[in-house]
N, C-alpha and C. Protein backbone atom coordinates (compact mmCIF):
# COMPACT_ATOMS: atom_id res chain seq x y z
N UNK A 1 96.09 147.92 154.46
CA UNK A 1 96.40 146.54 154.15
C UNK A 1 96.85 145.84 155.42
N UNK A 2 96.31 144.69 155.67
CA UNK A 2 96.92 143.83 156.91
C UNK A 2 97.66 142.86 156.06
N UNK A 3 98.98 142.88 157.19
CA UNK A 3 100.26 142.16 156.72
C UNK A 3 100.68 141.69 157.85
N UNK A 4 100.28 140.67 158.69
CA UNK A 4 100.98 139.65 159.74
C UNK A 4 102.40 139.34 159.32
N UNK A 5 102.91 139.29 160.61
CA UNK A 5 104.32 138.79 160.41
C UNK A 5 104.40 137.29 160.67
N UNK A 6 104.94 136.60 160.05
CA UNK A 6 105.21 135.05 160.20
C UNK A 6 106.81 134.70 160.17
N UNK A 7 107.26 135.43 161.02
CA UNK A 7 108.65 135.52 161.56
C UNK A 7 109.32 134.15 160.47
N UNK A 8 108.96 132.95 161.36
CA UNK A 8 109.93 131.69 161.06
C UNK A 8 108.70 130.83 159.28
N UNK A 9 107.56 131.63 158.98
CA UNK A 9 107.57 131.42 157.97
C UNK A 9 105.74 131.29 158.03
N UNK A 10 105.24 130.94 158.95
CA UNK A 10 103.76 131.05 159.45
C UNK A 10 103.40 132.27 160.31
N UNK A 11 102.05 132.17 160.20
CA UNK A 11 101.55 133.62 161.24
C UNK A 11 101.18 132.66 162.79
N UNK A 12 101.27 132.62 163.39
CA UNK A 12 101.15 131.84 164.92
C UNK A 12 99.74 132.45 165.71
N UNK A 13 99.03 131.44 165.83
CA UNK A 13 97.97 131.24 166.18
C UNK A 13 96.71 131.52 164.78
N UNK A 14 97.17 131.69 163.97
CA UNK A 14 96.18 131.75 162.73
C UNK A 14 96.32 130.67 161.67
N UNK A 15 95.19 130.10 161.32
CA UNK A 15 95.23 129.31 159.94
C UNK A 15 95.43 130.06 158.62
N UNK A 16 95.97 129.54 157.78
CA UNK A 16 95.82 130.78 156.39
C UNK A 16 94.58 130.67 155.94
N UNK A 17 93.18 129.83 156.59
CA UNK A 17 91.72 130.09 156.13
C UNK A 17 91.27 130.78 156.82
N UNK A 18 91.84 131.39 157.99
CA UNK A 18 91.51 132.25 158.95
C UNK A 18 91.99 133.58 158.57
N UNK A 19 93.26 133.75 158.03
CA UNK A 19 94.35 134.55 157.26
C UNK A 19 93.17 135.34 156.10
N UNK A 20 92.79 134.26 155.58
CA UNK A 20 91.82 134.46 154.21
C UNK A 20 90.54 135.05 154.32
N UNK A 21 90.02 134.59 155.65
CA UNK A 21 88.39 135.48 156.38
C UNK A 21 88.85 136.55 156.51
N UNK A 22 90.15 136.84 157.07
CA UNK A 22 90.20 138.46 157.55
C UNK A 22 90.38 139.07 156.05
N UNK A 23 90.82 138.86 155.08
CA UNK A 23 90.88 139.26 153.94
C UNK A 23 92.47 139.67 153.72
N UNK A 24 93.36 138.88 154.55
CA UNK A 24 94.64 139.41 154.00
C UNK A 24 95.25 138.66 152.79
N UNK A 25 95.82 139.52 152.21
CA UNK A 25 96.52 139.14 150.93
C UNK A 25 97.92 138.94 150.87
N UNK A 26 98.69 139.02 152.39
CA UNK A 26 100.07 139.30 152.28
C UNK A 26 100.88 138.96 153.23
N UNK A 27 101.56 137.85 153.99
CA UNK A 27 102.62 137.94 154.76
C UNK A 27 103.76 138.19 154.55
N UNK A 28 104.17 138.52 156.06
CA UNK A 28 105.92 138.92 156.08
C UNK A 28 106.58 137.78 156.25
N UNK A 29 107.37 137.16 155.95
CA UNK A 29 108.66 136.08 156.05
C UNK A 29 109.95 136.35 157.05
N UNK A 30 110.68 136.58 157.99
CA UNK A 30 111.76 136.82 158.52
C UNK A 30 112.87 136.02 157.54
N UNK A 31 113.90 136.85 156.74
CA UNK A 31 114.39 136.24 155.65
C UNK A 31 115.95 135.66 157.13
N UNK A 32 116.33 136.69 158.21
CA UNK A 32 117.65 136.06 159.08
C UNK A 32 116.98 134.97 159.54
N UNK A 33 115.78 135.28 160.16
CA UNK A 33 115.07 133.84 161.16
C UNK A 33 115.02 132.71 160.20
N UNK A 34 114.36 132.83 159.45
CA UNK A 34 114.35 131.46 158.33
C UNK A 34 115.41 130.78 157.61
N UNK A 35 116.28 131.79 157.75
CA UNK A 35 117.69 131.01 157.20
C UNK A 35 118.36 130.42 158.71
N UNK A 36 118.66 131.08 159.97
CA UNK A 36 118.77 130.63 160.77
C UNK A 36 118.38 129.18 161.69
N UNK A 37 116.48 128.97 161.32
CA UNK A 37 116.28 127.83 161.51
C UNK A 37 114.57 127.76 161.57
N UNK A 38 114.14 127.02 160.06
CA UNK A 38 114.98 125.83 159.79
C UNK A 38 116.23 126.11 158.59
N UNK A 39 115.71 126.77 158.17
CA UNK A 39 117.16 127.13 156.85
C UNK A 39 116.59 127.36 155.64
N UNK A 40 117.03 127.78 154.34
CA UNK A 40 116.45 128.16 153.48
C UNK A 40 116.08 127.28 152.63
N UNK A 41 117.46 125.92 152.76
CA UNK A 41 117.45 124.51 152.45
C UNK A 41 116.72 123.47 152.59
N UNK A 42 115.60 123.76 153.84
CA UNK A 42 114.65 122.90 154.25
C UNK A 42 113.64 123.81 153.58
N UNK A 43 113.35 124.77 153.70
CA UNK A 43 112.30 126.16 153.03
C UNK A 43 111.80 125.30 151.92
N UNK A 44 112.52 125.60 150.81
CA UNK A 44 112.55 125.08 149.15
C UNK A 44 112.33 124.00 149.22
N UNK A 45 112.92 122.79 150.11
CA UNK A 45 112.64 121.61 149.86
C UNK A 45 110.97 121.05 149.56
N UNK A 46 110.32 122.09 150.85
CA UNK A 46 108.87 122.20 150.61
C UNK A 46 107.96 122.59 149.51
N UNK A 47 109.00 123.39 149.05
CA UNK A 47 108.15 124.34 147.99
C UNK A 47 108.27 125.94 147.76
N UNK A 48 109.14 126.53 149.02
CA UNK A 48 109.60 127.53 149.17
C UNK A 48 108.34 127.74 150.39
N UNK A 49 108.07 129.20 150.57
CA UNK A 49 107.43 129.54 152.13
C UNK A 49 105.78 129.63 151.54
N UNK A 50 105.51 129.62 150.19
CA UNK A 50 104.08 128.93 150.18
C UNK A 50 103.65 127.25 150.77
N UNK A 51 104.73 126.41 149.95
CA UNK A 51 104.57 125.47 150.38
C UNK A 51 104.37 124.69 151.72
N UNK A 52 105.77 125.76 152.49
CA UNK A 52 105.96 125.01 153.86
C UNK A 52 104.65 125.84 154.77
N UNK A 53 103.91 127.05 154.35
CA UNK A 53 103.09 127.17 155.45
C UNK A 53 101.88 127.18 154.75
N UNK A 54 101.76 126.58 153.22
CA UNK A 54 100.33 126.38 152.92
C UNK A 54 99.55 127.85 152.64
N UNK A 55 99.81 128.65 152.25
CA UNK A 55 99.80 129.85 152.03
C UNK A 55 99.81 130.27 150.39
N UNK A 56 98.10 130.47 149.77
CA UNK A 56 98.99 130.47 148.56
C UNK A 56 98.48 132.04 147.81
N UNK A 57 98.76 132.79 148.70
CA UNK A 57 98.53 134.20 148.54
C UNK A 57 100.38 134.71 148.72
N UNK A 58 100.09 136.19 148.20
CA UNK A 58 101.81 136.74 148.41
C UNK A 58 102.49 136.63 150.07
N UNK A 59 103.74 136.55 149.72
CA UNK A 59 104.81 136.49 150.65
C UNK A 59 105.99 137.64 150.19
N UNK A 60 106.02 138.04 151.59
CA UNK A 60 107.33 138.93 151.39
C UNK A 60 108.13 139.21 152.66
N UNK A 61 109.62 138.86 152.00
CA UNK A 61 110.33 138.69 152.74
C UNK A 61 111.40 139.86 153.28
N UNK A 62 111.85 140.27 154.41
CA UNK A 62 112.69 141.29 154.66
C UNK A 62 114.12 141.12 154.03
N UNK A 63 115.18 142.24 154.33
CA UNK A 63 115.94 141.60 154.03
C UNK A 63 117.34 141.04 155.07
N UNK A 64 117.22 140.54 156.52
CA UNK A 64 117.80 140.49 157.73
C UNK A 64 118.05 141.97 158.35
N UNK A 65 118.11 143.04 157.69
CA UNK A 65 118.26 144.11 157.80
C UNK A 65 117.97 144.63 159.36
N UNK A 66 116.90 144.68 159.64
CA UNK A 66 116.19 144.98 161.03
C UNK A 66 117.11 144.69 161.89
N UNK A 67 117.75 142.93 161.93
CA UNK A 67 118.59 142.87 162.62
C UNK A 67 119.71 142.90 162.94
N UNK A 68 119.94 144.55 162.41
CA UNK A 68 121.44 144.77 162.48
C UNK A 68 121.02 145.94 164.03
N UNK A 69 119.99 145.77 163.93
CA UNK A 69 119.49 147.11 165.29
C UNK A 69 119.22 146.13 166.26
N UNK A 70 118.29 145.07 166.01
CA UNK A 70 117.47 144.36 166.95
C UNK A 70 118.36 143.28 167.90
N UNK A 71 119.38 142.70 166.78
CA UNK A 71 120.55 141.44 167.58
C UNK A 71 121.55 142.24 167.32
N UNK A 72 121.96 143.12 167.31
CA UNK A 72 123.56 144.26 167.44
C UNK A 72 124.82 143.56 168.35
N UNK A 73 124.03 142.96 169.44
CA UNK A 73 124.67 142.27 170.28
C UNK A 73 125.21 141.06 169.86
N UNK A 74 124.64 140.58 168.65
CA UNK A 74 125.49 139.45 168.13
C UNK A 74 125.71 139.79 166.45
N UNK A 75 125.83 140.55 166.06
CA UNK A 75 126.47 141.00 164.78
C UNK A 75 127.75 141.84 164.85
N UNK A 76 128.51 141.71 163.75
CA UNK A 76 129.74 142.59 163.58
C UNK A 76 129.12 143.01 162.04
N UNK A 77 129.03 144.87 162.21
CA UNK A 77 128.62 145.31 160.44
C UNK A 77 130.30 145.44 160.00
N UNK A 78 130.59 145.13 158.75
CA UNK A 78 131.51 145.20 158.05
C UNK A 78 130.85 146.35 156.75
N UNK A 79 131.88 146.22 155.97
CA UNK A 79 131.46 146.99 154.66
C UNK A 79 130.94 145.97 153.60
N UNK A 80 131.32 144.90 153.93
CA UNK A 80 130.74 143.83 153.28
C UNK A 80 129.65 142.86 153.36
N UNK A 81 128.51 143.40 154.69
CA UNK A 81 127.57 143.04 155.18
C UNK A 81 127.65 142.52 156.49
N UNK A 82 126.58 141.59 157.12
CA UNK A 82 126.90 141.63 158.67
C UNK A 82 127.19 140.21 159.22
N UNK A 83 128.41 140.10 160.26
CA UNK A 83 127.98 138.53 160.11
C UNK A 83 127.23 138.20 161.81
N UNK A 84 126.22 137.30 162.20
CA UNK A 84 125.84 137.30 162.88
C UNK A 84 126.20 136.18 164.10
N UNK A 85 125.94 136.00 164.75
CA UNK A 85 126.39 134.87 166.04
C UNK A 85 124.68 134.11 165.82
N UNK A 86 124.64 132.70 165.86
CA UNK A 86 123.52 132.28 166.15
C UNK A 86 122.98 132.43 167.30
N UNK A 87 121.57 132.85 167.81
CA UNK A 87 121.43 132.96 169.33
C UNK A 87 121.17 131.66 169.79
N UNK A 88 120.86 130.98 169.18
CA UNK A 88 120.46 129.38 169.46
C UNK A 88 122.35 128.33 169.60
N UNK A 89 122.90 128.54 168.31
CA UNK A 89 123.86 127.42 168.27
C UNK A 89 125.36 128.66 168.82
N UNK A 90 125.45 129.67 168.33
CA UNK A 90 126.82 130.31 168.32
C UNK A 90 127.28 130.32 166.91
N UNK A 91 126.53 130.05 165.83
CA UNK A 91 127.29 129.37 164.66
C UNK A 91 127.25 130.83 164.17
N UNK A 92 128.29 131.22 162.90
CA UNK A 92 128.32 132.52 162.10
C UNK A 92 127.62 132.57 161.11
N UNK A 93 126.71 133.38 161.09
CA UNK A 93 126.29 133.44 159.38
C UNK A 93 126.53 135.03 159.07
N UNK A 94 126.90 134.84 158.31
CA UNK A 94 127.49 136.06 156.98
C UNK A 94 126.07 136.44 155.97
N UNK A 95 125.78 137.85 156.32
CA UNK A 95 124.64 138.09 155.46
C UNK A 95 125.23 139.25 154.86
N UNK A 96 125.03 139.48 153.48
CA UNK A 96 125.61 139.95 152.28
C UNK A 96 124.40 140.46 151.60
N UNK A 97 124.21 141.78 151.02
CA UNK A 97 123.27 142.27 149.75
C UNK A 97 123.29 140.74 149.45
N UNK A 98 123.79 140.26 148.65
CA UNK A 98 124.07 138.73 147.48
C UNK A 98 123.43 138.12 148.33
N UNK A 99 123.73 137.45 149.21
CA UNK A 99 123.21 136.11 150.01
C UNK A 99 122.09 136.11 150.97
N UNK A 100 121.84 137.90 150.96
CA UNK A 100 120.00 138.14 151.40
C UNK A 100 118.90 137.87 150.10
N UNK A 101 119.31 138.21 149.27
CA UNK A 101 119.34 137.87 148.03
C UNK A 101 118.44 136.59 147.86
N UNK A 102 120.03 135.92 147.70
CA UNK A 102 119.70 134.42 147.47
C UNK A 102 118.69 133.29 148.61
N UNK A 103 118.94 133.99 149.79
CA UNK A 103 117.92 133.05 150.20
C UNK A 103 116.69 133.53 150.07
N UNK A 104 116.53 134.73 150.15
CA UNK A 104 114.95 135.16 149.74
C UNK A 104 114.65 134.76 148.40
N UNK A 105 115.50 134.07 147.07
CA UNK A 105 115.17 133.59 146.12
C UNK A 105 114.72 132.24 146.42
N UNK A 106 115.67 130.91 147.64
CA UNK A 106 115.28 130.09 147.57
C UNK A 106 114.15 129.87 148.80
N UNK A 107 113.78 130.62 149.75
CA UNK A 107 112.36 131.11 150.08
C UNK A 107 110.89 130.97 149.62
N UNK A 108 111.51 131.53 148.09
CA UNK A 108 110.32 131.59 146.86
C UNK A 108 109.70 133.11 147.35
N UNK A 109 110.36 134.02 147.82
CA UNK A 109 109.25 135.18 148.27
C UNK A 109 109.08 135.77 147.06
N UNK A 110 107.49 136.32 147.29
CA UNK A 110 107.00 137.43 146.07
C UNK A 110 107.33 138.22 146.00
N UNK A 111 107.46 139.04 146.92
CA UNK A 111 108.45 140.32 146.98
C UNK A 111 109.85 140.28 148.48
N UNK A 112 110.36 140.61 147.27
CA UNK A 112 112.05 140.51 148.42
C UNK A 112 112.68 141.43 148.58
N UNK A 113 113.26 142.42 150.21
CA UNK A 113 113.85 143.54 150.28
C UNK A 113 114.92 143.24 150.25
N UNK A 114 115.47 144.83 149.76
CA UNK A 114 117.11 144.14 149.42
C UNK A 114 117.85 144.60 150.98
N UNK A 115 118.94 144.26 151.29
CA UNK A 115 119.85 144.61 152.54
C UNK A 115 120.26 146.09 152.82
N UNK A 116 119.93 146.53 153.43
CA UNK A 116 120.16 147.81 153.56
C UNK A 116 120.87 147.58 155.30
N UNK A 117 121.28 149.09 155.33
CA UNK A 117 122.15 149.30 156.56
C UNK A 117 121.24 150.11 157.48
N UNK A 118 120.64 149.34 158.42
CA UNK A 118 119.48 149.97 159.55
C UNK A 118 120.64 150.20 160.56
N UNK A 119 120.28 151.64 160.97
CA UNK A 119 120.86 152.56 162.31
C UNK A 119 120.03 152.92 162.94
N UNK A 120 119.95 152.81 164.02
CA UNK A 120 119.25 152.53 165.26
C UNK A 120 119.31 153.96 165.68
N UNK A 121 117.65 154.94 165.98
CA UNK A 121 117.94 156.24 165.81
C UNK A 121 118.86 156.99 166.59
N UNK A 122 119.26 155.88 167.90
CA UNK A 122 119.68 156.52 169.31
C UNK A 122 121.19 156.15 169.40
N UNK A 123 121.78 155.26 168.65
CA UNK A 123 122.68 155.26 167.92
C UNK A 123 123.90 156.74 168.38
N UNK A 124 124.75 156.12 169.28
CA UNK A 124 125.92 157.17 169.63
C UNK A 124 126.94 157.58 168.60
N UNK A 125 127.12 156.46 168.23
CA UNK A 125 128.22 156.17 167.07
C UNK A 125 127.97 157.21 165.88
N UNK A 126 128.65 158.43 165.44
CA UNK A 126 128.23 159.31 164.13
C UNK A 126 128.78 157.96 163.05
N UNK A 127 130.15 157.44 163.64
CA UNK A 127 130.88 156.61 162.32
C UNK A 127 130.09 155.42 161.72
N UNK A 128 128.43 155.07 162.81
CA UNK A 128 127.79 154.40 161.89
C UNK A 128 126.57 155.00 160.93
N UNK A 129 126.52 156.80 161.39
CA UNK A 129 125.90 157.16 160.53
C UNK A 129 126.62 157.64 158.47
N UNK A 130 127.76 157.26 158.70
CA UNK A 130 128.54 157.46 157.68
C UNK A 130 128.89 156.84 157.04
């Protein structure tokens, strides 16, 4: 199955009739990037991430998860999920099981992962394998 990633909500450099020749049936959504910017609030306003990228095949969205490995450098993990530093503004966002959740609801994704705790294999720390 081909599954392009469309990070901020599109696949970049492809049309979704181009999307549609290759025969894919499925993009990825970045559920931190899209809440980060433009927001999940502008997302829905469109229609959710069919609407805003014209896409009217499945979508599925992560659940920020990845980037508890990938931006480490600007997250603190708690037990209560992670909160992140914007790399753009500095601003905090707090991502929660619940509120990965919810924006992948107001997203509109077809399929939505839930938050899980990604450890990075090289990872020194045993106390974050625990």
């Amino acid at each position: 199955m081909f599954m392009p990633v469309g990070t901020h909500g599109s696949v970049k450099g492809l049309t979704p009739t181009q999307l549609k020749q290759l025969d894919c049936h499925l993009v990825l959504g970045n559920t931190y990037h899209l809440e980060n910017r433009p927001g999940s609030d502008i997302v829905e306003e469109f229609g959710g991430l069919h609407g805003f990228s014209r896409w009217d095949r499945a979508m599925l969205t992560d659940s920020g998860g990845f980037q508890m490995v990938s931006l480490l450098h600007l997250a603190d993990i708690t037990e209560q999920g992670v909160q992140f530093r914007s790399p753009t503004t500095g601003e905090p966002m707090m991502l929660t099981p619940e509120h990965s959740m919810a924006i992948q609801n107001a997203l509109g994704a077809d399929i939505m992962m839930a938050l899980d705790d990604v450890v990075s294999s090289v990872n020194p720390s045993r106390e974050r394998f625990e």
